[in-house]
Protein backbone atom coordinates (compact mmCIF):
# COMPACT_ATOMS: atom_id res chain seq x y z
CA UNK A 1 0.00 0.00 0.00
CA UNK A 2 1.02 4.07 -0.06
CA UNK A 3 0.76 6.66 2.13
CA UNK A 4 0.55 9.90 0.56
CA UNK A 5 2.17 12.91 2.58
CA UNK A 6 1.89 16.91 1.10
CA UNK A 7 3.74 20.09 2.07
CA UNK A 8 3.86 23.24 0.70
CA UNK A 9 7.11 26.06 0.16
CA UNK A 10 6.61 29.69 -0.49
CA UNK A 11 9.60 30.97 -3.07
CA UNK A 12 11.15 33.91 -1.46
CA UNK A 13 12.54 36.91 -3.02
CA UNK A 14 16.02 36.21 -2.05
CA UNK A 15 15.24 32.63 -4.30
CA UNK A 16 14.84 34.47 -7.38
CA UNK A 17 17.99 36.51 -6.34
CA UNK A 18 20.51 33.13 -6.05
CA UNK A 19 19.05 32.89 -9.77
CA UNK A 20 20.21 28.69 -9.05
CA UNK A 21 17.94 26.04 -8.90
CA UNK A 22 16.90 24.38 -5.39
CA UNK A 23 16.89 20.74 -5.18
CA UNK A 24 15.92 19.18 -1.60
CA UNK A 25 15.58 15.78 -0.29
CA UNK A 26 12.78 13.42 0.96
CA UNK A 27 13.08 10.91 3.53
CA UNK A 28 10.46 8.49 4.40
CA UNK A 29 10.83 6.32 7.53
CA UNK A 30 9.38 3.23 8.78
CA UNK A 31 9.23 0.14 11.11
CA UNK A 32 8.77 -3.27 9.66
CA UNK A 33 6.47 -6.21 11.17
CA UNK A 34 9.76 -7.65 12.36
CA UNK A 35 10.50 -4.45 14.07
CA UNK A 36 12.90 -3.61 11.87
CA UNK A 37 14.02 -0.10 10.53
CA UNK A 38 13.74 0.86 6.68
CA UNK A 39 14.08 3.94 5.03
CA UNK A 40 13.95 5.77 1.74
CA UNK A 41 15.16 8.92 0.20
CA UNK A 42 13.62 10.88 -3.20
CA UNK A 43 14.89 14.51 -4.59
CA UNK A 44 12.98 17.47 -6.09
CA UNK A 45 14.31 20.09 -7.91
CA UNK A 46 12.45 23.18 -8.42
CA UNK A 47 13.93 26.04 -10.63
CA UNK A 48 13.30 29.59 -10.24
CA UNK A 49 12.80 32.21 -13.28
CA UNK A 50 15.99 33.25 -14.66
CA UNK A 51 17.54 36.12 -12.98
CA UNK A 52 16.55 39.38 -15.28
CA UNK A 53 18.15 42.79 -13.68
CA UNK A 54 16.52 45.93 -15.07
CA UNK A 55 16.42 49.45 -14.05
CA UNK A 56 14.67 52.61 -15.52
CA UNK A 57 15.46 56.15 -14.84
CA UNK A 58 13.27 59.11 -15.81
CA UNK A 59 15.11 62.66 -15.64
CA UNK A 60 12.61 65.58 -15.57
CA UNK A 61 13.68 69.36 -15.55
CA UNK A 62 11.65 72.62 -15.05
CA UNK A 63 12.64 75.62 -16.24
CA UNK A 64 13.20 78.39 -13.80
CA UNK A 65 13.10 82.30 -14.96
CA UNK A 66 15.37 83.13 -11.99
CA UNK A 67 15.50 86.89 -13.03
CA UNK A 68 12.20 86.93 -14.14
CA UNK A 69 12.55 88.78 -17.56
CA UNK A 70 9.79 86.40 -19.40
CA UNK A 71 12.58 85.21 -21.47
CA UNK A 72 15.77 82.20 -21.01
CA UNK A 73 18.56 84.44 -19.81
CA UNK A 74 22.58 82.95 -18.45
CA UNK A 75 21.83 82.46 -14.53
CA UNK A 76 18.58 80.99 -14.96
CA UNK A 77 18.38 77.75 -13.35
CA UNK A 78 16.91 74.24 -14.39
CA UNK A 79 15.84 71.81 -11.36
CA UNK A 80 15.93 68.53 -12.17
CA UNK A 81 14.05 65.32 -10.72
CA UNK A 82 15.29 61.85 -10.95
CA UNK A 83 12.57 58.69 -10.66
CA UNK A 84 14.80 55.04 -10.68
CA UNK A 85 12.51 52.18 -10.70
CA UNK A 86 13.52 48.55 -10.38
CA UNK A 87 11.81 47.34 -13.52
CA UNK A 88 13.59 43.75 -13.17
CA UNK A 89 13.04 40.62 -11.16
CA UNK A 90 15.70 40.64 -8.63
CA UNK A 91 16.72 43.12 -5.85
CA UNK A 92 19.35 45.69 -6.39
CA UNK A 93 21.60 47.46 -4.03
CA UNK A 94 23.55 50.71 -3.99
CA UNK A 95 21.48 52.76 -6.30
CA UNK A 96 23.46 55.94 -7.63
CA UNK A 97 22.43 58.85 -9.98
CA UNK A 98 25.17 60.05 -12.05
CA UNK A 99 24.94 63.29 -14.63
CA UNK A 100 28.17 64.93 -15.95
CA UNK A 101 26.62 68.23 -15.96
CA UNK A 102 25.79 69.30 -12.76
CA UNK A 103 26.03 67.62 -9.05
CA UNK A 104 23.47 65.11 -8.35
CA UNK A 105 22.24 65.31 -4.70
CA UNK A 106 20.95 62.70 -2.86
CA UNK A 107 22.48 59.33 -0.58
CA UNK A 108 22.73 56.07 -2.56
CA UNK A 109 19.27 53.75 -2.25
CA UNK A 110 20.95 50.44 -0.29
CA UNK A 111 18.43 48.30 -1.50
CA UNK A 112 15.81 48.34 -4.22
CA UNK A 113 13.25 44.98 -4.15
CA UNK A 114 11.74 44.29 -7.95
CA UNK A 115 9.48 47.11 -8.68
CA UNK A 116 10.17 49.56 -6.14
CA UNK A 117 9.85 53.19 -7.84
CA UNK A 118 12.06 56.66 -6.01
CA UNK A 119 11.22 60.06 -6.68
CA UNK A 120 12.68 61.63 -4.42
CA UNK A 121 15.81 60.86 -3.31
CA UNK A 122 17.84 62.24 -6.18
CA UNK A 123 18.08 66.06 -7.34
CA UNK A 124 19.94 68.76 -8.91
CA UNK A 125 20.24 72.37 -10.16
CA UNK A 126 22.03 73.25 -13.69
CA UNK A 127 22.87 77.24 -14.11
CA UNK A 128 22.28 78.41 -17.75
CA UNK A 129 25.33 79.52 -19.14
CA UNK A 130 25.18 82.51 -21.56
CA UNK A 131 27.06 79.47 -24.64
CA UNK A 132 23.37 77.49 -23.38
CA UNK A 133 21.37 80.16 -24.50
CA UNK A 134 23.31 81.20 -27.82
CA UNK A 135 22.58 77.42 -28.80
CA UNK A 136 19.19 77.49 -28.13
CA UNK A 137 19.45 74.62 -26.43
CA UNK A 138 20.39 72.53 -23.76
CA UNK A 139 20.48 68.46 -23.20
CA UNK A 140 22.21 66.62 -20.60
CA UNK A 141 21.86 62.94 -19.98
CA UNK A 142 21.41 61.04 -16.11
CA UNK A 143 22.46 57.76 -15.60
CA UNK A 144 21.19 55.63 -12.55
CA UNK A 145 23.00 52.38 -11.63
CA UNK A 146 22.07 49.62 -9.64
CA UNK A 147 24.16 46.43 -8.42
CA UNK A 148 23.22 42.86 -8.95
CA UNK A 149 26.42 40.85 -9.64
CA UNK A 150 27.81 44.39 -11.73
CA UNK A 151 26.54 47.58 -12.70
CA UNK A 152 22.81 47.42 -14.09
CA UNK A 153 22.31 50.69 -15.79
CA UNK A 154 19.89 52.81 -17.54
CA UNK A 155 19.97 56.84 -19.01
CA UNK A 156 17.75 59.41 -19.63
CA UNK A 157 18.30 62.85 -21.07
CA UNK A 158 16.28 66.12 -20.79
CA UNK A 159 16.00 68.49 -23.45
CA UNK A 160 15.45 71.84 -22.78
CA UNK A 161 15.09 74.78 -25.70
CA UNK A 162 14.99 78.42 -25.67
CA UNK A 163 13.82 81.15 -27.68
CA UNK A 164 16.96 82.98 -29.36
CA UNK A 165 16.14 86.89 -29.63
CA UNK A 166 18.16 88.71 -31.53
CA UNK A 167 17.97 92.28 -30.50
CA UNK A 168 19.93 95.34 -30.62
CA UNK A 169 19.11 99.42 -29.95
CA UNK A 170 21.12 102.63 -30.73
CA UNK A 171 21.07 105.77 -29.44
CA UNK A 172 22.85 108.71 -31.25
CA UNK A 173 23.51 112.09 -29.88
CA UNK A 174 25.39 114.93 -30.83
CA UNK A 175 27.21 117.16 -28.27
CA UNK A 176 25.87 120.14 -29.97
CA UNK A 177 22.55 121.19 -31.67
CA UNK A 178 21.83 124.31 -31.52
CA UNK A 179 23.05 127.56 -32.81
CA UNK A 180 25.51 125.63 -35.22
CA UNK A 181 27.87 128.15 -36.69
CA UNK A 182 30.15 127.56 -39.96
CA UNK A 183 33.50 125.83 -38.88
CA UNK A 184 31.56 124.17 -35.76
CA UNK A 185 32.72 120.82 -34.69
CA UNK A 186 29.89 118.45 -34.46
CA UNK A 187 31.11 115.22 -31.89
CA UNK A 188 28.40 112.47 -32.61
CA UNK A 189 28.29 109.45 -30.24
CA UNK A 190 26.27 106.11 -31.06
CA UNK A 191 25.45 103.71 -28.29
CA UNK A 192 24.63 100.07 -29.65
CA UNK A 193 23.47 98.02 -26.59
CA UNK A 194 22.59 94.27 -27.50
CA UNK A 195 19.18 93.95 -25.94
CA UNK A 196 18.51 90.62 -26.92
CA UNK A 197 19.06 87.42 -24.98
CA UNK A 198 22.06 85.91 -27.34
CA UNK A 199 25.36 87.13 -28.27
CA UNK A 200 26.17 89.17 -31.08
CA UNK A 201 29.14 89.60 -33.66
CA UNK A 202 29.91 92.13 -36.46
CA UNK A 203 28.14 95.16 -34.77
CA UNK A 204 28.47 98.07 -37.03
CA UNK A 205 26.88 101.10 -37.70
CA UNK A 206 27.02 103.40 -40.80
CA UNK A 207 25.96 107.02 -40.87
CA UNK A 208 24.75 108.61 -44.14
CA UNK A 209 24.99 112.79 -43.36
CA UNK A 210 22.55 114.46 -45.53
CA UNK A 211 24.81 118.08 -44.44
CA UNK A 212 27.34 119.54 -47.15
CA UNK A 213 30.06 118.70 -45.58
CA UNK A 214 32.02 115.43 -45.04
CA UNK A 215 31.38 113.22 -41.76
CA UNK A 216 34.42 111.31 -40.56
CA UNK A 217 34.59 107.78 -41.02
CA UNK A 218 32.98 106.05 -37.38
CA UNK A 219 35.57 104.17 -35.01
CA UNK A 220 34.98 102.09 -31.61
CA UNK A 221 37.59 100.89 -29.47
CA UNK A 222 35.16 98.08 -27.87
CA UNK A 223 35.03 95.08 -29.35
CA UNK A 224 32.46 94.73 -31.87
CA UNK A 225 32.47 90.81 -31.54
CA UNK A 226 30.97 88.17 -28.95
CA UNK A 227 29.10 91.23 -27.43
CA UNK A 228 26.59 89.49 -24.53
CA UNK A 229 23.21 90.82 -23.75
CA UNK A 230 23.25 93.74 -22.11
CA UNK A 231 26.50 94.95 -23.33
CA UNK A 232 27.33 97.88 -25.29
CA UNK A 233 29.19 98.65 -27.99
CA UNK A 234 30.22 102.86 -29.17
CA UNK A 235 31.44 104.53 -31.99
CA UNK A 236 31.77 108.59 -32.21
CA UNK A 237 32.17 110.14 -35.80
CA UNK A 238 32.83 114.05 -36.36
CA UNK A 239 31.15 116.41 -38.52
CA UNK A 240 32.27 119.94 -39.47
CA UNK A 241 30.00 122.56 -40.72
CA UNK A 242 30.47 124.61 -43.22
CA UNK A 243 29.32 127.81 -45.28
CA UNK A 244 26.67 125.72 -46.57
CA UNK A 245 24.85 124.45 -44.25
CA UNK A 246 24.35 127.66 -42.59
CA UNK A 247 23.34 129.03 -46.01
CA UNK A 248 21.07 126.33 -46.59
CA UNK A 249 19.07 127.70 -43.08
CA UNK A 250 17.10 124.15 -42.54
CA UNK A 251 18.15 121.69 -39.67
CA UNK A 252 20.30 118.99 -40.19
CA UNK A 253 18.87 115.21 -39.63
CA UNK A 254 20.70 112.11 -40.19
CA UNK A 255 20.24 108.55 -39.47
CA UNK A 256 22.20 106.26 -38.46
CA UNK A 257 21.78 102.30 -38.85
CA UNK A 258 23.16 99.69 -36.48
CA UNK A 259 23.59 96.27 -37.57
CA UNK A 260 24.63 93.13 -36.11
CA UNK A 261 24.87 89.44 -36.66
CA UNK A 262 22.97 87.39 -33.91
CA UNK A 263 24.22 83.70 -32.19
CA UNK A 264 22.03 82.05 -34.43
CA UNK A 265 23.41 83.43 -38.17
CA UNK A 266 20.30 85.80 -38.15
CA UNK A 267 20.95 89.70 -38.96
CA UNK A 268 19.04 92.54 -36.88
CA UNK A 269 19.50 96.18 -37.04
CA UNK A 270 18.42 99.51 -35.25
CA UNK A 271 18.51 103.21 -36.34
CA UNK A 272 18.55 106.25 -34.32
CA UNK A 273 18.51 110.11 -35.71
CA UNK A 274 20.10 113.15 -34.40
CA UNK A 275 19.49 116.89 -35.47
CA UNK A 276 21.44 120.08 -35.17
CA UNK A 277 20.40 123.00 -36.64
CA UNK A 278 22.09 125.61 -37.64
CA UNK A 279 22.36 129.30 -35.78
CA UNK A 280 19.07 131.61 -37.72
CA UNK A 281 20.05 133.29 -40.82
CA UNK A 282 21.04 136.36 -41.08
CA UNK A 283 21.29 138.37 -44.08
CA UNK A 284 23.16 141.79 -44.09
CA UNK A 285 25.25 143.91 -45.94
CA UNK A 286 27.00 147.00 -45.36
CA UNK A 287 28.65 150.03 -47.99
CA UNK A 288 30.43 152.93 -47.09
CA UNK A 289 30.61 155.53 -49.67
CA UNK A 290 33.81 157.58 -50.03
CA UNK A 291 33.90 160.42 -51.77
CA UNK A 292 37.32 162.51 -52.60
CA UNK A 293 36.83 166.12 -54.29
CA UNK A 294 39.18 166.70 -57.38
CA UNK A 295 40.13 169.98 -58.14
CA UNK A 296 40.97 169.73 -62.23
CA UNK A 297 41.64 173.08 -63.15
CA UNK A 298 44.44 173.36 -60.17
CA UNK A 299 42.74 177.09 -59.17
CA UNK A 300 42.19 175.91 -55.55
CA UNK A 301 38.06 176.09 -55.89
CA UNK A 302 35.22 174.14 -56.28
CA UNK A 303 34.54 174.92 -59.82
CA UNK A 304 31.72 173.26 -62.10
CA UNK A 305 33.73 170.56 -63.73
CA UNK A 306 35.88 169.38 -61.23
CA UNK A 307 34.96 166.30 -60.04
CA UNK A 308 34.14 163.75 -57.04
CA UNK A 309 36.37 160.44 -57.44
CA UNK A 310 34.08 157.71 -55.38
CA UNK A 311 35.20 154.77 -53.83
CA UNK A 312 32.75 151.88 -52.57
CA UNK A 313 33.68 149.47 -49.54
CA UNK A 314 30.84 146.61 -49.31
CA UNK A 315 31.11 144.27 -46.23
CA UNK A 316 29.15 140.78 -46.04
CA UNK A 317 28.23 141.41 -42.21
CA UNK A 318 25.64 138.63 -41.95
CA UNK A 319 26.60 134.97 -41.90
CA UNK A 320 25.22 133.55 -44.91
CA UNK A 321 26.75 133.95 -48.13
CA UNK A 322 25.63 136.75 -50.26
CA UNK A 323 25.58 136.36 -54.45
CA UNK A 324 25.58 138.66 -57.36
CA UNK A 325 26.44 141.69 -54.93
CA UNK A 326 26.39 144.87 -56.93
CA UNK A 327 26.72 148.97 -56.36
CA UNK A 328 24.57 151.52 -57.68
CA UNK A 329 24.05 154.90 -57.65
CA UNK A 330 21.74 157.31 -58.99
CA UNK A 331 23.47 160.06 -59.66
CA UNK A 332 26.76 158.56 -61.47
CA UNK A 333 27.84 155.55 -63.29
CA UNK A 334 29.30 152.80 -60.74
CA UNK A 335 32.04 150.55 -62.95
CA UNK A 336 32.98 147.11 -61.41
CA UNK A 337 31.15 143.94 -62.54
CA UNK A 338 28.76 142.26 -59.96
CA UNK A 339 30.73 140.43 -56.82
CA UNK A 340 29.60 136.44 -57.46
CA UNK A 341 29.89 135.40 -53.84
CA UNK A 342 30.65 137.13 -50.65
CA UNK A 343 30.98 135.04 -47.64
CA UNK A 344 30.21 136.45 -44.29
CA UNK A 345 32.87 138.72 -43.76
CA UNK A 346 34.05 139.21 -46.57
CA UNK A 347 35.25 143.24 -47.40
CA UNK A 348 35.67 144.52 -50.82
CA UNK A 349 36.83 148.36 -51.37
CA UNK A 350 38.46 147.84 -55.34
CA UNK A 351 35.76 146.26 -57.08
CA UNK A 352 33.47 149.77 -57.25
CA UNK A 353 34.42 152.86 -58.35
CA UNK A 354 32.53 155.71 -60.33
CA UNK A 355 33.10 159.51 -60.34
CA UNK A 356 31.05 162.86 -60.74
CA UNK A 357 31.95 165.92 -62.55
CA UNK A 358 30.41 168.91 -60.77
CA UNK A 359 27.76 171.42 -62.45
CA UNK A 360 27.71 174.87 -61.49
CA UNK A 361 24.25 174.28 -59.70
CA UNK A 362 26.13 172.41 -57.41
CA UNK A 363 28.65 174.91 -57.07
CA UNK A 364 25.91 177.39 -56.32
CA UNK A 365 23.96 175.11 -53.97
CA UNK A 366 27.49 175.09 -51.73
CA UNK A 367 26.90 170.83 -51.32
CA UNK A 368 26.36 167.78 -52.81
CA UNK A 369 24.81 164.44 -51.93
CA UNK A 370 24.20 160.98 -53.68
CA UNK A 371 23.68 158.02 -51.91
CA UNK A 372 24.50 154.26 -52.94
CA UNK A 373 22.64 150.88 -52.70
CA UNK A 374 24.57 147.81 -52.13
CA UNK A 375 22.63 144.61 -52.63
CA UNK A 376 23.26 141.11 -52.42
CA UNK A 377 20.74 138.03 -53.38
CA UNK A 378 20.00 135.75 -50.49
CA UNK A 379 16.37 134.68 -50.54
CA UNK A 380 15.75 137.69 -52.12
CA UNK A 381 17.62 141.51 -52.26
CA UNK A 382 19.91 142.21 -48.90
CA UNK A 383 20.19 145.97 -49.07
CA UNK A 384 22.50 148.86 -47.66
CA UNK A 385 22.89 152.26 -48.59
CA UNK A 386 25.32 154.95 -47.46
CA UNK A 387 25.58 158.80 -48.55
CA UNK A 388 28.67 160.96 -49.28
CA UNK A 389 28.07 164.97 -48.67
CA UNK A 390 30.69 167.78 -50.40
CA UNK A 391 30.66 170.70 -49.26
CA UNK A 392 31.91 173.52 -51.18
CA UNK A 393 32.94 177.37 -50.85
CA UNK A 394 30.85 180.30 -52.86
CA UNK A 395 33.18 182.99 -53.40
CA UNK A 396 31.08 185.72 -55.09
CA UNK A 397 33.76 188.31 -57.24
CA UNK A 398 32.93 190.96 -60.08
């Protein structure tokens, strides 16, 4: 006959971890009619699933405006969040988050049974660096590693982008501008500040001066490459004013035009104006009349037909330039051809002449006067006159 005995044994955790098969021993006993002892032994072997180590690591990061300017800036921060889960079938000890790119905190996990998930143990903070945000960009990969006879391993990498603006202002001023005289020297500073949130190369600015005379070519001594947001970049240029522009009577505007090439190969530019204008026009002209008494018949008298030699000395005493500047006079003939320009300032005392031979009504009237008009053409006749008086002696004889 048999006798039919049953057990039962729970497979523990630490099985599955041997990863070897278990093999134990039955022995039945018993006691023969004869009293005597027998015995028998049988094996079992039971084998547990193959060993499978896994791990899984999840990196998240946030995003942290630390300066709060609504836009990615060097010195913001990203906090990352590691989550290791023991995804295999057999426990794994000394659990470690590595990343090369910043300083993972957080104590090893000693022990990690299959399926246990951590969320919190492991952290970290990454500073933007001002290269992160010129490439728009930023990815850096955690690995988490877990021992069960080695390294078990697994990666993750977060991927954080930013929006590249590529930004740049200018402000121009000039040191003076107002009352702008001929021969002034016009100092003109531009101030390019890179406003964006990238770097910028090849920062230039060109001036086009719409004023007669000749602006000087625009030099910096900053450097004009790998300018960071924020920083500025100046030029200065010189302007000198001439005849013209004063002339001309109508402010002076020019613009000038920044440009730069951004991190990301883009181009941006900026313009700013300045204005001088030029001291008010003033048109004037002065003549003094000379006149010198010739005595032609040598008898020491005023005498009709002697004459008055005149001499004419016109002065530009405004400061615009006068044109097509003449002399006349009613009462003689003036020789000298129209002056073509007179600047301000300008004197002229040879170009004029003319001379009047006395009548005997002059004689008789004891004086004589004539008065001359100088006039010069800017925005119309610019007018001066000045008189010349001879007196002479009556003698009455028989």
């Amino acid at each position: 006959g048999t006798v039919t005995f049953t057990a039962t044994y729970t497979v523990t955790q630490q099985d599955i971890d041997n990863n070897t098969a278990i093999t134990n021993t039955a022995t039945a006993t018993a006691t023969g009619a004869n009293n005597a002892p027998a015995e028998a032994t049988d094996t079992e072997t039971i084998t547990p699933e193959a060993a499978a180590p896994a791990i899984q690591i999840t990196k998240t990061g946030t995003y942290n405006d630390t300066d709060g300017d609504g836009r990615a800036s060097a010195g913001d921060q990203i906090t990352y969040t590691f989550t290791v889960e023991n995804t295999g079938n057999v426990t794994l000890t000394g659990v470690t988050v590595t990343d090369p790119k910043v300083t993972v905190s957080g104590t090893p996990i000693a022990v990690m049974a299959p399926g246990a998930l951590d969320g919190s143990t492991f952290t970290a903070v990454y500073t933007l660096t001002q290269a992160d945000i010129d490439a728009g960009t930023f990815t850096n990969t955690a690995t988490a590693t877990g021992q069960y006879n080695g390294d078990v391993t697994d990666t993750d990498d977060d991927v954080q982008n930013f929006d590249r603006i590529v930004s740049i202002s200018i402000v121009k001023t000039a040191d003076k501008t107002a009352e702008i005289q001929d021969g002034d020297i016009i100092t003109y500073t531009y101030v390019v500040s890179n406003t964006g949130n990238v770097t910028v190369n090849n920062v230039d600015v060109t001036d086009n001066h719409p004023g007669t005379g000749t602006l000087s070519a625009l030099g910096t001594t900053d450097a004009t490459n790998n300018v960071a947001p924020g920083q500025t970049v100046t030029f200065t240029a010189t302007y000198t004013v001439t005849q013209l522009d004063i002339d001309n009577g109508v402010a002076i505007t020019n613009v000038a035009t920044a440009t730069a090439v951004g991190a990301d190969g883009s181009s941006v530019e900026a313009t700013d104006d300045a204005t001088i204008t030029p001291e008010p026009a003033l048109a004037e002209i002065s003549i003094v009349k000379t006149g010198t008494f010739e005595d032609v018949n040598g008898n020491n008298r005023a005498d009709a037909g002697d004459r008055i030699n005149y001499t004419f000395t016109v002065e530009n005493t405004g400061n615009v330039t006068l044109t097509g500047v003449t002399v006349t006079d009613p009462k003689v003939t003036v020789s000298g051809t129209p002056i073509a320009v007179m600047a301000p300032g300008a004197l002229d005392g040879s170009t004029f002449t003319a001379v009047y031979t006395l009548t005997q009504a002059d004689i008789d009237a004891g004086t004589f006067t004539n008065t001359a008009t100088a006039t010069g053409q800017y925005n119309g006749d610019v007018t001066d006159t000045d008189d010349d008086v001879q007196n002479f002696v009556r003698t009455a004889t028989v």
